[in-house]
C-alpha atoms as a PDB file:
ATOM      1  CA  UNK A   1       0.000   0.000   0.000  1.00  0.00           C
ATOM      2  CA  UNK A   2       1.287   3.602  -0.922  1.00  0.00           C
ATOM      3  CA  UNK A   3       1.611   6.220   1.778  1.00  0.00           C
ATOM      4  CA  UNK A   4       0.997   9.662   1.329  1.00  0.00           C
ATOM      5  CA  UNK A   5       3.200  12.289   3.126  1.00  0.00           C
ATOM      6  CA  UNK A   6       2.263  15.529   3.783  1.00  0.00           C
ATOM      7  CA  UNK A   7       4.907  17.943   3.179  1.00  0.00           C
ATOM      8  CA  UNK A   8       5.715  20.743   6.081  1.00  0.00           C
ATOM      9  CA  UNK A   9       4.720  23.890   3.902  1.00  0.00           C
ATOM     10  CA  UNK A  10       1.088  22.163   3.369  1.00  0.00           C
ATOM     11  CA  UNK A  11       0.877  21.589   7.023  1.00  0.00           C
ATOM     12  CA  UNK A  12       1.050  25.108   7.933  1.00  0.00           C
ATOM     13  CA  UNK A  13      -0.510  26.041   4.883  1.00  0.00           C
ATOM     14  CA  UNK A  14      -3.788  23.592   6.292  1.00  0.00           C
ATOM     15  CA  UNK A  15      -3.198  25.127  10.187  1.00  0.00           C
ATOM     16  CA  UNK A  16      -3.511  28.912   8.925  1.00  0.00           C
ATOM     17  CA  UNK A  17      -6.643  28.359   6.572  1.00  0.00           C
ATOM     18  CA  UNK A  18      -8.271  25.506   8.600  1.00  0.00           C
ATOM     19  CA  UNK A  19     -10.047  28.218  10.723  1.00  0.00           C
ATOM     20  CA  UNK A  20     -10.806  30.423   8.147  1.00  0.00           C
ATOM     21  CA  UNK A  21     -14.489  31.564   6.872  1.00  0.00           C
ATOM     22  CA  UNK A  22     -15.625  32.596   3.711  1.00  0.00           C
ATOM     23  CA  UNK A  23     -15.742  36.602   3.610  1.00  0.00           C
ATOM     24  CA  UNK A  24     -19.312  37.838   4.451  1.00  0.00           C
ATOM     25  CA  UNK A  25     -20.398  40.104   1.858  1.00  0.00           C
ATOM     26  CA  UNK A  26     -20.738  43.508   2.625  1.00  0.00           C
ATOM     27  CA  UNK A  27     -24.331  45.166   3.117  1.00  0.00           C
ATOM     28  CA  UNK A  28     -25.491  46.922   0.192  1.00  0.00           C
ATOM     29  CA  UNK A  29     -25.536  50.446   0.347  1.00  0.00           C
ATOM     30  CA  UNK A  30     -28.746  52.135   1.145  1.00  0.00           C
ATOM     31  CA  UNK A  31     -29.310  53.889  -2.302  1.00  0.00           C
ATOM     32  CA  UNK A  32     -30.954  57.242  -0.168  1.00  0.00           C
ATOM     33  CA  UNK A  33     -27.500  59.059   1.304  1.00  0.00           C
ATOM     34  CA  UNK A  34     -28.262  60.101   4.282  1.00  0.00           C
ATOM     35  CA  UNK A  35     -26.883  63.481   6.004  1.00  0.00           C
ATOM     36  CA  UNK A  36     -24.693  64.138   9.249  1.00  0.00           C
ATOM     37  CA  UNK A  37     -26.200  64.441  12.317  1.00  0.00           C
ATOM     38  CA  UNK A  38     -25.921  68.086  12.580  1.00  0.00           C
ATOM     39  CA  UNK A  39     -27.218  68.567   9.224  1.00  0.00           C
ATOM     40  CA  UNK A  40     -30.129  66.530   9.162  1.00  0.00           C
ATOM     41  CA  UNK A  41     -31.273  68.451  12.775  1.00  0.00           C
ATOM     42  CA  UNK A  42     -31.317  71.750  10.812  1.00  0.00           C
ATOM     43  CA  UNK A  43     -33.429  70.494   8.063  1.00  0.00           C
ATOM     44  CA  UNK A  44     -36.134  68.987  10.575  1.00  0.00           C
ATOM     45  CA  UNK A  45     -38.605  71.815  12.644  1.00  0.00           C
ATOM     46  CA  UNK A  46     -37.976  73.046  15.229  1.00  0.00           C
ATOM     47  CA  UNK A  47     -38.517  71.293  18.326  1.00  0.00           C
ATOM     48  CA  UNK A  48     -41.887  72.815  19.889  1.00  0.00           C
ATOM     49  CA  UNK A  49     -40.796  74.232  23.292  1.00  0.00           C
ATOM     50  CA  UNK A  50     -43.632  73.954  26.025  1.00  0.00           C
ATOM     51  CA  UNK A  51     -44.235  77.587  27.960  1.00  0.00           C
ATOM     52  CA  UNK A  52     -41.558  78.287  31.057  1.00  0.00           C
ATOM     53  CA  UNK A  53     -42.815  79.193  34.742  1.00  0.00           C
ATOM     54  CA  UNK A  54     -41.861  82.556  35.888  1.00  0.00           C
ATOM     55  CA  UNK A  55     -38.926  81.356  37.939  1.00  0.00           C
ATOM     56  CA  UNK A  56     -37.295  79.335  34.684  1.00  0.00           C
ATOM     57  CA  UNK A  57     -37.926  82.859  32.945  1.00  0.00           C
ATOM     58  CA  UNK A  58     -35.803  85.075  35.434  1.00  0.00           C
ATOM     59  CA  UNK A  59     -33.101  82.877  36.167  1.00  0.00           C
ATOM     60  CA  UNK A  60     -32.524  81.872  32.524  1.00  0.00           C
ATOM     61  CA  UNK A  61     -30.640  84.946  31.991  1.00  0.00           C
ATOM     62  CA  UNK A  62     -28.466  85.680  34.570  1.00  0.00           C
ATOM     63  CA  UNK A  63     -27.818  81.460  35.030  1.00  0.00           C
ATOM     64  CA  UNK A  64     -28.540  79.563  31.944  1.00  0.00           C
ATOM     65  CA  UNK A  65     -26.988  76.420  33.232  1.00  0.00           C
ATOM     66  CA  UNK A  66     -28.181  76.419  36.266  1.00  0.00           C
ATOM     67  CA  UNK A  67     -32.057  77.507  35.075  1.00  0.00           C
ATOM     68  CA  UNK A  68     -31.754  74.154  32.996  1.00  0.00           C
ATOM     69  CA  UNK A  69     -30.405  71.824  35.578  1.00  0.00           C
ATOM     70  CA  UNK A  70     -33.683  73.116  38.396  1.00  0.00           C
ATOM     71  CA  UNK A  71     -36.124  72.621  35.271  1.00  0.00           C
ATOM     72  CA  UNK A  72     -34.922  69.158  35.339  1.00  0.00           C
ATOM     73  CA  UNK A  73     -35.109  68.856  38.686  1.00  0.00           C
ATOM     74  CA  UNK A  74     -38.705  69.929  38.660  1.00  0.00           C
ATOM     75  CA  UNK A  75     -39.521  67.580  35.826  1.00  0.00           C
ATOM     76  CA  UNK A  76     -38.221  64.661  37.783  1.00  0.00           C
ATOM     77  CA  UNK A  77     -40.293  65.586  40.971  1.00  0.00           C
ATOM     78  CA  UNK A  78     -43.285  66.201  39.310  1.00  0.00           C
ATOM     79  CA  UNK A  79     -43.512  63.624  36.953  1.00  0.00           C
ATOM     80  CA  UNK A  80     -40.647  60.843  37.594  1.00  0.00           C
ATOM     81  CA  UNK A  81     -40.547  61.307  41.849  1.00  0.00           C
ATOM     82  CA  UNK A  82     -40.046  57.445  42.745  1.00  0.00           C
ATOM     83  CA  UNK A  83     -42.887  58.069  45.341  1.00  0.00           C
ATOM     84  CA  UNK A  84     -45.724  58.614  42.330  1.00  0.00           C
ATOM     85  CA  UNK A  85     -47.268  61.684  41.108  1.00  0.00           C
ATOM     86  CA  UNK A  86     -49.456  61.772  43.729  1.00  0.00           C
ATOM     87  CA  UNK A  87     -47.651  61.302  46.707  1.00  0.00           C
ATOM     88  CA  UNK A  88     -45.337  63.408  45.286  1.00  0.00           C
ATOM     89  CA  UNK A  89     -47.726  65.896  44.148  1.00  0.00           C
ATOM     90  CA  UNK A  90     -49.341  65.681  47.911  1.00  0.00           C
ATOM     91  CA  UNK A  91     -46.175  66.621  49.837  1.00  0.00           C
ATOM     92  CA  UNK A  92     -45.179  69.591  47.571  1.00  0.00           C
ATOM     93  CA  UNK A  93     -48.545  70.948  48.436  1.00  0.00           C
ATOM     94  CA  UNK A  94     -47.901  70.527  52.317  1.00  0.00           C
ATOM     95  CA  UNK A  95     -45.037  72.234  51.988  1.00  0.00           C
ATOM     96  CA  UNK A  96     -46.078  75.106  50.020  1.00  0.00           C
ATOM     97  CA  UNK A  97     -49.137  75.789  52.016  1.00  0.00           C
ATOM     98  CA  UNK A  98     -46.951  76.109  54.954  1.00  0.00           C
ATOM     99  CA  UNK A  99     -44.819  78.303  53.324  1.00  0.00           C
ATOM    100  CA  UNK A 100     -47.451  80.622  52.146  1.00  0.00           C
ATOM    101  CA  UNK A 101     -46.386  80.134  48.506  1.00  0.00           C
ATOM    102  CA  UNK A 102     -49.234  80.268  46.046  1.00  0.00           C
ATOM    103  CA  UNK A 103     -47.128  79.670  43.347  1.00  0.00           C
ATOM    104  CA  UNK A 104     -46.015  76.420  44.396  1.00  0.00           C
ATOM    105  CA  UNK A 105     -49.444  75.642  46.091  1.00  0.00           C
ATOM    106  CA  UNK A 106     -51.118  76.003  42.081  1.00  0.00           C
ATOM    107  CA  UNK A 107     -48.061  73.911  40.384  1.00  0.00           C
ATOM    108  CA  UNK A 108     -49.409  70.953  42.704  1.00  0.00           C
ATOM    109  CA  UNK A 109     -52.966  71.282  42.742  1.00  0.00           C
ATOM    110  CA  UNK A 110     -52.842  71.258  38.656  1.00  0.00           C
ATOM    111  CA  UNK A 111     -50.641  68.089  39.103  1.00  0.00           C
ATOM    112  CA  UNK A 112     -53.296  66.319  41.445  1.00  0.00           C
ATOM    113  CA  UNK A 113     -56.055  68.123  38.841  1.00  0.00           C
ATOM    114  CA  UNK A 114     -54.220  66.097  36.120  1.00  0.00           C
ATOM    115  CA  UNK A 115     -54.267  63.191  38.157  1.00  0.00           C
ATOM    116  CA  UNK A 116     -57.665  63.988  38.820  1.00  0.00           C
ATOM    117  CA  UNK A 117     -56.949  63.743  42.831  1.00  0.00           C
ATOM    118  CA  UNK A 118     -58.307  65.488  45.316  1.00  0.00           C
ATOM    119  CA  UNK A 119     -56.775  65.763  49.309  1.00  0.00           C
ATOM    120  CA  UNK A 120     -59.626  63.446  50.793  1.00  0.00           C
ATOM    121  CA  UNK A 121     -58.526  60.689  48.757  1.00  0.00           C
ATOM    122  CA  UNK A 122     -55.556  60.438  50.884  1.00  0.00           C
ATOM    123  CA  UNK A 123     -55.102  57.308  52.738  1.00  0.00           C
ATOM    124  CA  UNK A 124     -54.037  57.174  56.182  1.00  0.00           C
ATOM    125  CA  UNK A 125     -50.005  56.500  55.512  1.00  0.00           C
ATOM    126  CA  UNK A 126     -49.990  59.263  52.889  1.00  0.00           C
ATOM    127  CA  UNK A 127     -51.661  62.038  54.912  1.00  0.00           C
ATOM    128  CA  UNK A 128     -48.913  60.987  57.698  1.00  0.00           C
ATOM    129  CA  UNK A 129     -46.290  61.719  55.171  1.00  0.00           C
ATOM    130  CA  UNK A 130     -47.533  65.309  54.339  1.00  0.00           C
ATOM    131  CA  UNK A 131     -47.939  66.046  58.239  1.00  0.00           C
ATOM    132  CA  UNK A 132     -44.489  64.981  58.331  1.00  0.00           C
ATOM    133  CA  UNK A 133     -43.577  66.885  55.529  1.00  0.00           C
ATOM    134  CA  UNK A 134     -45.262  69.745  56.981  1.00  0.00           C
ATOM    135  CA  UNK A 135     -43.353  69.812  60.398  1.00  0.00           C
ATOM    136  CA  UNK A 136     -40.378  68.831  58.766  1.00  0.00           C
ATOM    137  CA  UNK A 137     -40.832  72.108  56.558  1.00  0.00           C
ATOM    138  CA  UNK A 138     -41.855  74.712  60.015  1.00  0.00           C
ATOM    139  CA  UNK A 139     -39.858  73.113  62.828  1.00  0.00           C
ATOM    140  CA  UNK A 140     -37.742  69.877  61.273  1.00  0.00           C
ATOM    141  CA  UNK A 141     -35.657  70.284  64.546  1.00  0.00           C
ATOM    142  CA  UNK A 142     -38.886  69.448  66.590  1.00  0.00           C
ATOM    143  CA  UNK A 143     -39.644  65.919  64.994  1.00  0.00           C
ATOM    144  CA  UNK A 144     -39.199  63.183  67.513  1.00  0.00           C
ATOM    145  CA  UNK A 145     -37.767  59.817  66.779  1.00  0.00           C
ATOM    146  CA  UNK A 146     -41.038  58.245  67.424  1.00  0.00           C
ATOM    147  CA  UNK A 147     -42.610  60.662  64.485  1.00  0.00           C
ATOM    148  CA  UNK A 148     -40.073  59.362  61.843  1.00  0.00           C
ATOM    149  CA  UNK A 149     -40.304  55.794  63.113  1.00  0.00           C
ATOM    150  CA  UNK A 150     -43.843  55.905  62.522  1.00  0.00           C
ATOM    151  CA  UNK A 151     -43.593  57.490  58.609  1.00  0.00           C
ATOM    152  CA  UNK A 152     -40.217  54.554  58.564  1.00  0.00           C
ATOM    153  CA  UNK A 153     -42.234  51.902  59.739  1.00  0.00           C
ATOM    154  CA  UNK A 154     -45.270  52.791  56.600  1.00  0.00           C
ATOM    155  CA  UNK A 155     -42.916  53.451  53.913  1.00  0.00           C
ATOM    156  CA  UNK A 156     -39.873  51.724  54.354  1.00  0.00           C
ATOM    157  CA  UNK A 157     -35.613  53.187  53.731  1.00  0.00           C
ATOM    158  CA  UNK A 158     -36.224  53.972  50.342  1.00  0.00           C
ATOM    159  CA  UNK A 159     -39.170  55.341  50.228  1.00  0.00           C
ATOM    160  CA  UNK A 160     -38.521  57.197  53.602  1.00  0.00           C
ATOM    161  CA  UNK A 161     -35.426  58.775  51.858  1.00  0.00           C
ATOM    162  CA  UNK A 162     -37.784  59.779  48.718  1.00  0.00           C
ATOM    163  CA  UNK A 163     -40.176  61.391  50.963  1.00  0.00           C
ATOM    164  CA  UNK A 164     -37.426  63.433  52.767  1.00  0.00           C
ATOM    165  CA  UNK A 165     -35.818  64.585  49.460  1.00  0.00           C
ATOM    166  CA  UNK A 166     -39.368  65.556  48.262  1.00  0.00           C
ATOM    167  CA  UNK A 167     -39.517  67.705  50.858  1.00  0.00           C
ATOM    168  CA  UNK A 168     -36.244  69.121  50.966  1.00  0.00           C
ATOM    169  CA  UNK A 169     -36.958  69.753  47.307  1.00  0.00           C
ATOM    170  CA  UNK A 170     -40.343  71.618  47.419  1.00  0.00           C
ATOM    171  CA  UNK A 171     -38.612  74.295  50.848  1.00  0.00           C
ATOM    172  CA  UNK A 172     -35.996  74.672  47.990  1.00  0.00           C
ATOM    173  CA  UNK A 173     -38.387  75.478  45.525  1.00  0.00           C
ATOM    174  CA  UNK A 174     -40.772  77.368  47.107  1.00  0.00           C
ATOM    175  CA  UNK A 175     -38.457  79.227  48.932  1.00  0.00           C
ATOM    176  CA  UNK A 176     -36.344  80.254  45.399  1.00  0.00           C
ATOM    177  CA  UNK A 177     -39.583  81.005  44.176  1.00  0.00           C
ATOM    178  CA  UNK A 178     -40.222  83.957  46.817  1.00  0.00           C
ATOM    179  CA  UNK A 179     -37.223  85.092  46.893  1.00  0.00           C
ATOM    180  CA  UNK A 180     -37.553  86.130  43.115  1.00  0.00           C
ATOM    181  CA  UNK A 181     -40.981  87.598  43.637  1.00  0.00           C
ATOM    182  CA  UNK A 182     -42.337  85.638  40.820  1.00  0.00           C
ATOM    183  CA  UNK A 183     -46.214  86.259  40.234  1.00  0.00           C
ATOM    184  CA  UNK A 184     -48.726  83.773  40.687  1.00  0.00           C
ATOM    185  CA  UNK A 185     -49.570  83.220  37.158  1.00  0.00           C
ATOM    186  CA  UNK A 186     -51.040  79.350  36.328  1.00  0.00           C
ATOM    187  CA  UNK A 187     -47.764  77.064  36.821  1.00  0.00           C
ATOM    188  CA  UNK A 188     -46.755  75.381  33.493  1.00  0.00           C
ATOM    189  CA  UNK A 189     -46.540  71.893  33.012  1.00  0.00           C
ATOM    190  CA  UNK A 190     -43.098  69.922  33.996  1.00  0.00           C
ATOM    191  CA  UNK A 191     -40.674  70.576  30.778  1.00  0.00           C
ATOM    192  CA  UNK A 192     -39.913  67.322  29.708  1.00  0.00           C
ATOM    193  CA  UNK A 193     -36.480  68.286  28.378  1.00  0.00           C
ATOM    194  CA  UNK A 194     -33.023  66.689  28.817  1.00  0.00           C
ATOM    195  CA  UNK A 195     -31.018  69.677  28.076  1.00  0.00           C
ATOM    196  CA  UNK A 196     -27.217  69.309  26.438  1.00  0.00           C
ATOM    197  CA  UNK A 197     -24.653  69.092  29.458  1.00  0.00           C
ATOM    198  CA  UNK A 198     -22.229  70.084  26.809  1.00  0.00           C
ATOM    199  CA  UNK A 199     -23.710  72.772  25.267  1.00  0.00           C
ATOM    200  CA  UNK A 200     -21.497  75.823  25.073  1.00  0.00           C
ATOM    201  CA  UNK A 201     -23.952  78.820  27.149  1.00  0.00           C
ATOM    202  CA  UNK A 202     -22.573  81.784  28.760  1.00  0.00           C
ATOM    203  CA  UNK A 203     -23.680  83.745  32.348  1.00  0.00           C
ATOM    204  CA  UNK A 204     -23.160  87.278  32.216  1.00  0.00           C
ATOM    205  CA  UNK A 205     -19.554  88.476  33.750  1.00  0.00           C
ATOM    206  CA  UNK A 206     -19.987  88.621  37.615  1.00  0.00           C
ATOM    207  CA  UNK A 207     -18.734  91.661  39.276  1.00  0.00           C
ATOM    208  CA  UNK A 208     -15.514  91.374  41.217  1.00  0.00           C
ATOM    209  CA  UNK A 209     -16.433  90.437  44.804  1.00  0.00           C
ATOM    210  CA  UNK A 210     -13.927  93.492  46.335  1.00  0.00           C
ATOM    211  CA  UNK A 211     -16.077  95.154  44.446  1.00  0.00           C
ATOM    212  CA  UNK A 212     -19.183  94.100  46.458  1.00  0.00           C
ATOM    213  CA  UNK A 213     -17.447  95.019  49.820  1.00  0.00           C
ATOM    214  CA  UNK A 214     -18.878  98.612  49.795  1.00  0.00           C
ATOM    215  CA  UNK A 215     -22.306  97.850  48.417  1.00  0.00           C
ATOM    216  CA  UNK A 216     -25.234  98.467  50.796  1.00  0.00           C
ATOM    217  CA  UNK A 217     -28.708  97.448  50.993  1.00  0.00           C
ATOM    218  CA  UNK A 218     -31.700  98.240  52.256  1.00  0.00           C
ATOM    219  CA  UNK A 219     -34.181  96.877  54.406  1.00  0.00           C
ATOM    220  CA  UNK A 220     -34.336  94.869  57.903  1.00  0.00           C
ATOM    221  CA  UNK A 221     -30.860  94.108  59.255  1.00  0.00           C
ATOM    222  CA  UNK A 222     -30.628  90.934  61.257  1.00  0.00           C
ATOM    223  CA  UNK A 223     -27.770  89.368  63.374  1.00  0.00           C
ATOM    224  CA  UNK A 224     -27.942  85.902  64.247  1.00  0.00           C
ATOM    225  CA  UNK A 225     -26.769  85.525  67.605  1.00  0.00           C
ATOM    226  CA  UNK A 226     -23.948  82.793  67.196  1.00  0.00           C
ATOM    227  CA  UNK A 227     -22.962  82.659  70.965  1.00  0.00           C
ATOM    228  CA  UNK A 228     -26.100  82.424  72.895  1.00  0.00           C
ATOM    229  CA  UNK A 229     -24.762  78.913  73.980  1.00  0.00           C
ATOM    230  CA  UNK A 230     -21.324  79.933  75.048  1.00  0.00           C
ATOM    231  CA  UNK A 231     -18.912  77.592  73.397  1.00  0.00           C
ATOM    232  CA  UNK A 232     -18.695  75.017  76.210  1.00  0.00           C
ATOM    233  CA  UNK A 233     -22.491  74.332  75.746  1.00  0.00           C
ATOM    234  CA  UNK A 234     -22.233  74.133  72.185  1.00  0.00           C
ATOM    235  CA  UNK A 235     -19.516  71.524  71.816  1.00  0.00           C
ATOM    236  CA  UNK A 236     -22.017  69.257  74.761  1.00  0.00           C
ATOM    237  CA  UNK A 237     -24.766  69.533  72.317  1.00  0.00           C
ATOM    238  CA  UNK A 238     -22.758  68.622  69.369  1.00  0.00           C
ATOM    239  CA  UNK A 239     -21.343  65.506  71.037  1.00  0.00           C
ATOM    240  CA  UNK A 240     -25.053  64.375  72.354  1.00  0.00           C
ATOM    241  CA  UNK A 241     -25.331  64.367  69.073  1.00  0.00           C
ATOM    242  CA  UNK A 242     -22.842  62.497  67.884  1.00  0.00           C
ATOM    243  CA  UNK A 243     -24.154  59.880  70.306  1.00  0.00           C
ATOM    244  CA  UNK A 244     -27.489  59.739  68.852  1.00  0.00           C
ATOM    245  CA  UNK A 245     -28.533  56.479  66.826  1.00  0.00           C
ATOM    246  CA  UNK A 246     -29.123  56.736  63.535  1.00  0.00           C
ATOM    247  CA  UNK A 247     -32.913  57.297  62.867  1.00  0.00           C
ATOM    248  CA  UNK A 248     -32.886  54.980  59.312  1.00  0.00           C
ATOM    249  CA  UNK A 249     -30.624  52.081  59.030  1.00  0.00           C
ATOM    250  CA  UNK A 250     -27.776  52.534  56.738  1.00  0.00           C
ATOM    251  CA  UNK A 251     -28.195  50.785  53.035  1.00  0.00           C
ATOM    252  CA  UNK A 252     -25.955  47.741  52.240  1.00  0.00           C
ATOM    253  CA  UNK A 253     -22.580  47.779  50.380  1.00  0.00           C
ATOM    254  CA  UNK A 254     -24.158  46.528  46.926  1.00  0.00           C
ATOM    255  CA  UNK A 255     -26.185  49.812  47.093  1.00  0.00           C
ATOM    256  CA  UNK A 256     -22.964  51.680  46.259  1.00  0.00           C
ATOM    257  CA  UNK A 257     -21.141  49.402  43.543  1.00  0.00           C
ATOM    258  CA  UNK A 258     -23.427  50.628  40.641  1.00  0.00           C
ATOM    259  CA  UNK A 259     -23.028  54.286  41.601  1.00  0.00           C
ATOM    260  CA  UNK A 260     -20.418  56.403  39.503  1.00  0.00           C
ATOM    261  CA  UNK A 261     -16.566  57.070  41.163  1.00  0.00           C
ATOM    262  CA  UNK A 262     -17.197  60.591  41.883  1.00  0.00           C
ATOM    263  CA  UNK A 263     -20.662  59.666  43.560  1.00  0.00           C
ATOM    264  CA  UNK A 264     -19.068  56.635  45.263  1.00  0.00           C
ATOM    265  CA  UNK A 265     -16.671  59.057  47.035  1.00  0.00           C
ATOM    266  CA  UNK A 266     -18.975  61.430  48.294  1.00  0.00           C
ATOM    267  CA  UNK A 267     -21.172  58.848  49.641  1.00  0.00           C
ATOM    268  CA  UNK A 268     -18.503  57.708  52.199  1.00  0.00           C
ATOM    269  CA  UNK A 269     -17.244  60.913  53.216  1.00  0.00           C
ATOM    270  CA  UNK A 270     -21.007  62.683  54.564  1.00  0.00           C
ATOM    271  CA  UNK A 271     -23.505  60.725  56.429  1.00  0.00           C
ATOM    272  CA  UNK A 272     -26.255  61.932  55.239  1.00  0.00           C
ATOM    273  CA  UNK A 273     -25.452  61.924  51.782  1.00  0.00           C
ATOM    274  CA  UNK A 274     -24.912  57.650  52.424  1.00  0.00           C
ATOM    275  CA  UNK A 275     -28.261  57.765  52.849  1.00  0.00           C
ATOM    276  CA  UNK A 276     -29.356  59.195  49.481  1.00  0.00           C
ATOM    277  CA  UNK A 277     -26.671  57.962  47.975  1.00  0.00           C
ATOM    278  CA  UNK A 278     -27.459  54.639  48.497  1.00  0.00           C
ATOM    279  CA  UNK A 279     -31.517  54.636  48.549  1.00  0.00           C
ATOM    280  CA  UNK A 280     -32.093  57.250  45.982  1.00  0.00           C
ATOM    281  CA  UNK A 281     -29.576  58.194  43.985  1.00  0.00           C
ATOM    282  CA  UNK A 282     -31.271  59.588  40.821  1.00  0.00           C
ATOM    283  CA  UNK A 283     -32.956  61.932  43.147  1.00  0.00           C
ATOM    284  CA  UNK A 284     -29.249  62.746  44.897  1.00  0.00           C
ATOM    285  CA  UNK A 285     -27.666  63.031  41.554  1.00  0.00           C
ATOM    286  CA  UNK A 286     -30.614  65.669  40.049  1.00  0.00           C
ATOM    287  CA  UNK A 287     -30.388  67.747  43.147  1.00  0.00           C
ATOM    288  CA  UNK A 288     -26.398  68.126  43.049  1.00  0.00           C
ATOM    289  CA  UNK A 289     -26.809  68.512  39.752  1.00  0.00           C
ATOM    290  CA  UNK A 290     -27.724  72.413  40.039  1.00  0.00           C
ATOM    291  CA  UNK A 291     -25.811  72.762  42.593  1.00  0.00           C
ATOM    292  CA  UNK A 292     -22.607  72.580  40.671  1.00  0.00           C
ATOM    293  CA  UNK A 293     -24.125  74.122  37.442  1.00  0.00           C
ATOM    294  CA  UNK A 294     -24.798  77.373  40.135  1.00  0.00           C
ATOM    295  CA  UNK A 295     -21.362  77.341  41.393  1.00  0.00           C
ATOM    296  CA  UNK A 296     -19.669  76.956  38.067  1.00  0.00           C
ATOM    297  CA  UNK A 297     -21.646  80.060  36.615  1.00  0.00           C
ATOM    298  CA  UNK A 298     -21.832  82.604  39.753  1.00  0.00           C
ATOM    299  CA  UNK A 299     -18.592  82.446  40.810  1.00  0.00           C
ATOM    300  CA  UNK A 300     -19.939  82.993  44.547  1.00  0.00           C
ATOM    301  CA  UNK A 301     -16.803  84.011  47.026  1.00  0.00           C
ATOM    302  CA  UNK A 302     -16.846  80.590  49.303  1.00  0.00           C
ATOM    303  CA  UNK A 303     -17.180  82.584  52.556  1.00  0.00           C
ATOM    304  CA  UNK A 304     -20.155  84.423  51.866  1.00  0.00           C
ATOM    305  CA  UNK A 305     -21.848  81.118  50.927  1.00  0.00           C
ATOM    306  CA  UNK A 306     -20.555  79.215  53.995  1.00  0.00           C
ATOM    307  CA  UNK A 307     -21.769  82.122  55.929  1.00  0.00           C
ATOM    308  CA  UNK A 308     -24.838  82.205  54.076  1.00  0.00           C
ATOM    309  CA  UNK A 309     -25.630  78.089  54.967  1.00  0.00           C
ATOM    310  CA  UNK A 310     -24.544  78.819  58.985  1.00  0.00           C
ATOM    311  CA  UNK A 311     -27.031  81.263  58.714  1.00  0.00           C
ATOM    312  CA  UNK A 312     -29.963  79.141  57.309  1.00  0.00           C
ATOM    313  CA  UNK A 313     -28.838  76.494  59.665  1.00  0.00           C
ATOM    314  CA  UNK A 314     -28.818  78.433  62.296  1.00  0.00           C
ATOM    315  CA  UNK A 315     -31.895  79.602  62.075  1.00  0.00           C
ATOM    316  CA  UNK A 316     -33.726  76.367  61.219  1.00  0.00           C
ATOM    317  CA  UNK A 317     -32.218  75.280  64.834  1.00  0.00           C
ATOM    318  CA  UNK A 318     -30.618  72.272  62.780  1.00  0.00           C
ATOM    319  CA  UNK A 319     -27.702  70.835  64.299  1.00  0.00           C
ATOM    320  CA  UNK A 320     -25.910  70.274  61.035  1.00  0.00           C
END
């Protein structure tokens, strides 16, 4: 019988080709060319831009960014809030009927209108939550821990945490809201817009702060009186504090693996922000997000806005 020998060149010749496939054939160009991105955008319309409230209108000037990142903010609140429209809806009203603000009062009565809600159809763990939220917005120092175990023990961490950041939202609002005077025309709808992070927009040039040194205003002057307490009394109260058990249990490690570096960080280093962090952090991430936007375009001198915060504190009575 004859034997057949393979020669060495056909052996590698069989190695490099024995995995090979046949070449796929290309997909047949589409015989309508299509245009760039940016090209095609300017031949469409224009997108149809729903009305802005008042506030949105005054502080889109002087803080573009900013403006964008709080109508955002709004939109997620009052149409994405992880509590529901209505529970959502509910609180904002508790907390702008105990601030007096009619503005904010209309923007969520036309949300429960929408929703076709009115406040008897509360049940009983909801109408808890907007007592809560209406203590926590007139004397948040006052709540025991047997009032937030009770609104902990119906809703749960998460939902707990959504509540309080509801809250803390709709003081913030309201608050900005008189502060700029803005009428109380009918609120617009939420505006349902994810605007450009990237997008190139200007604030007008701030004046120098030295140049703010002389400037002098009118009205009430008030000083807070920072050592009532004498210092020996304050440091007793801050460690009590210190002592005090948390009031929500902390969320678990796998809470924080999903969350972004920067976010990561910032979650370990503040207590409080652990606990948003880690329960909520769409609604932690939205409400830093103007936050920075405001920084980056005022160009605020850091002590007048740490004074500014001891002052609010201070006055709130909150520990923090």
């Amino acid at each position: 019988m004859r034997r057949f020998v393979i020669p060495p060149f056909a052996l590698c010749a069989l190695a490099l080709t024995a995995g090979a496939q046949p070449e796929k054939p290309s997909a047949p160009k589409s015989p309508f060319p299509a245009l760039p991105d940016a090209e095609a955008w300017d031949k469409l319309p224009p997108a149809k831009k729903p009305p802005l409230p008042e506030w949105a209108r005054a502080l889109a000037g002087p803080l573009p960014k900013t403006a964008a990142k709080l109508l955002e903010l709004d939109h997620l609140h009052r149409a994405r809030n992880p509590l529901g429209p209505a529970l959502s809806a509910h609180l904002r009203a508790s907390v702008a009927a105990a601030l007096k603000c009619p503005h904010g009062v209309k923007a969520a009565q036309a949300d429960l209108n929408a929703l076709k809600l009115r406040p008897e159809t509360l049940r009983h763990d909801e109408r808890l939550a907007c007592e809560f939220a209406r203590k926590l917005t007139l004397a948040g120092h006052a709540i025991t821990d047997d009032e937030f175990a009770a609104v902990l023990k119906a809703f749960g961490p998460e939902r707990t945490t959504a509540i309080v950041h509801t809250v803390a939202y709709a003081n913030f609002h309201n608050r900005l809201v008189l502060g700029l005077g803005a009428t109380n025309e009918a609120p617009a709808e939420p505006v349902p817009f994810a605007f450009d992070p990237d997008a190139k927009v200007t604030a007008p040039d701030r004046p120098p702060w030295d140049d703010l040194k002389a400037a002098k205003g009118e009205g009430l002057s008030v000083r807070v009186a920072w050592g009532d307490a004498g210092h020996e009394k304050l440091n007793a109260k801050l460690d009590a504090q210190k002592e005090r058990k948390l009031r929500v249990p902390l969320p678990p490690e796998s809470a924080f693996e999903k969350l972004p570096p920067k976010e990561r960080d910032g979650a370990k280093k503040i207590l409080w922000n652990t606990v948003s962090a880690g329960y909520q952090p769409e609604l932690t991430r939205a409400w830093f997000a103007p936050l920075y936007a405001f920084y980056d375009e005022a160009k605020v001198d850091r002590v007048f806005t740490n004074s500014a915060f001891w002052v609010v504190t201070r006055t709130n009575d909150c520990f923090y």
